[in-house]
N, C-alpha and C. Protein backbone atom coordinates (compact mmCIF):
# COMPACT_ATOMS: atom_id res chain seq x y z
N UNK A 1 8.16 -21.86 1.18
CA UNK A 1 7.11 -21.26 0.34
C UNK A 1 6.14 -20.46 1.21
N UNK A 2 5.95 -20.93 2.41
CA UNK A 2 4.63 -20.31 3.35
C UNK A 2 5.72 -19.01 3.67
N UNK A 3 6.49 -19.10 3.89
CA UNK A 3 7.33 -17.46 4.36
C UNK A 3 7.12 -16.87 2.89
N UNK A 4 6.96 -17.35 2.21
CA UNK A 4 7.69 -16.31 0.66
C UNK A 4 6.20 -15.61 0.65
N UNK A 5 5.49 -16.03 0.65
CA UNK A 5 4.20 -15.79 0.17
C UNK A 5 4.06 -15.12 1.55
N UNK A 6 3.94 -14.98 2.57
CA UNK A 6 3.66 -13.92 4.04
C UNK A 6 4.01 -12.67 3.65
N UNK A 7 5.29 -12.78 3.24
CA UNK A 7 6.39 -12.00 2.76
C UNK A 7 5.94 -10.62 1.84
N UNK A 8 5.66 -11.86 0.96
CA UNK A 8 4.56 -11.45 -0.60
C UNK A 8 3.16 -10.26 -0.45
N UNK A 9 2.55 -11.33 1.14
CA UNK A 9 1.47 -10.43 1.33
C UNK A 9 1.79 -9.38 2.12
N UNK A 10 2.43 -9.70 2.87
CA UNK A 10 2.89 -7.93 3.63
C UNK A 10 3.66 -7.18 2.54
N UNK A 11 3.90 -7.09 1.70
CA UNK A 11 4.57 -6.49 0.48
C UNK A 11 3.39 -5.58 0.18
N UNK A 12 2.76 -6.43 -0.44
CA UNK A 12 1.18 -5.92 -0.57
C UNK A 12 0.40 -5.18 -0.07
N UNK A 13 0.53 -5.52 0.95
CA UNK A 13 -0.23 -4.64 2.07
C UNK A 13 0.34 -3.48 1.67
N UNK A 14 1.87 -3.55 2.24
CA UNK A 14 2.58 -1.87 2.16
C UNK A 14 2.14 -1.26 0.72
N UNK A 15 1.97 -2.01 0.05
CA UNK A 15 1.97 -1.36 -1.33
C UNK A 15 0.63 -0.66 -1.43
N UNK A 16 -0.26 -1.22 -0.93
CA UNK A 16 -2.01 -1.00 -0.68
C UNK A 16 -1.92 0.44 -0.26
N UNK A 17 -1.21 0.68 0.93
CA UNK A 17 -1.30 1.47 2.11
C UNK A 17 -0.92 2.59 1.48
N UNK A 18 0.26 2.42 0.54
CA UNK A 18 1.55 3.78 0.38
C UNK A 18 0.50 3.64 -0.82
N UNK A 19 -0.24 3.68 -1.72
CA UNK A 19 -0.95 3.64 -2.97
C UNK A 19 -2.40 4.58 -2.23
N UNK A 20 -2.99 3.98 -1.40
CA UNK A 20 -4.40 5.09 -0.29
C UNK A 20 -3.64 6.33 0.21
N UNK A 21 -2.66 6.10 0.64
CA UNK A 21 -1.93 7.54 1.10
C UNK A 21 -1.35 8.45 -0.03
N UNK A 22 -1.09 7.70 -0.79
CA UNK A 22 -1.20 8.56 -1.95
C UNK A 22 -1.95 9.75 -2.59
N UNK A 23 -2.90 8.66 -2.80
CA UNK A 23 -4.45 9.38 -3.28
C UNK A 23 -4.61 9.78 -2.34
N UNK A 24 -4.74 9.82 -1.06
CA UNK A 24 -5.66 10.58 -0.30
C UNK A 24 -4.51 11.98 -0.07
N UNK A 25 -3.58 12.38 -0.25
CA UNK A 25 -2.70 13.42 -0.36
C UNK A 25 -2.83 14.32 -1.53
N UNK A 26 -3.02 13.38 -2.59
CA UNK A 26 -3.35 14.06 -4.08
C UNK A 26 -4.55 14.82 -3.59
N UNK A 27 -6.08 13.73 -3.03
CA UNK A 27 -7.01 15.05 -3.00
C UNK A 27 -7.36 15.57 -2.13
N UNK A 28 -6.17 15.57 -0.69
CA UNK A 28 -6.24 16.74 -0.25
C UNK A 28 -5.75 18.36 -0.50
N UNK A 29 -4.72 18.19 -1.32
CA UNK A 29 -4.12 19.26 -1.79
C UNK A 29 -5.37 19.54 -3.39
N UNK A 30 -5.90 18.88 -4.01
CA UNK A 30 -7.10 19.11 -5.18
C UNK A 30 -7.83 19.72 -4.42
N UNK A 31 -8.26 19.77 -3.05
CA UNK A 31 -9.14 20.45 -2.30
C UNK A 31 -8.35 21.78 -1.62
């Protein structure tokens, strides 16, 4: 369970990261 959930949160993370890089691409090109 303690791996699944590490797992879980580095998932997250990436998901965080690729979700800010996102947006921040959207409004650089809006600019």
């Amino acid at each position: 369970m303690i791996e699944f959930s590490h797992v879980s949160k580095l998932f997250g993370a990436q998901k965080a990261v690729n979700d800010l890089n996102l947006n921040f691409q959207e409004g650089s090109f809006r600019c």
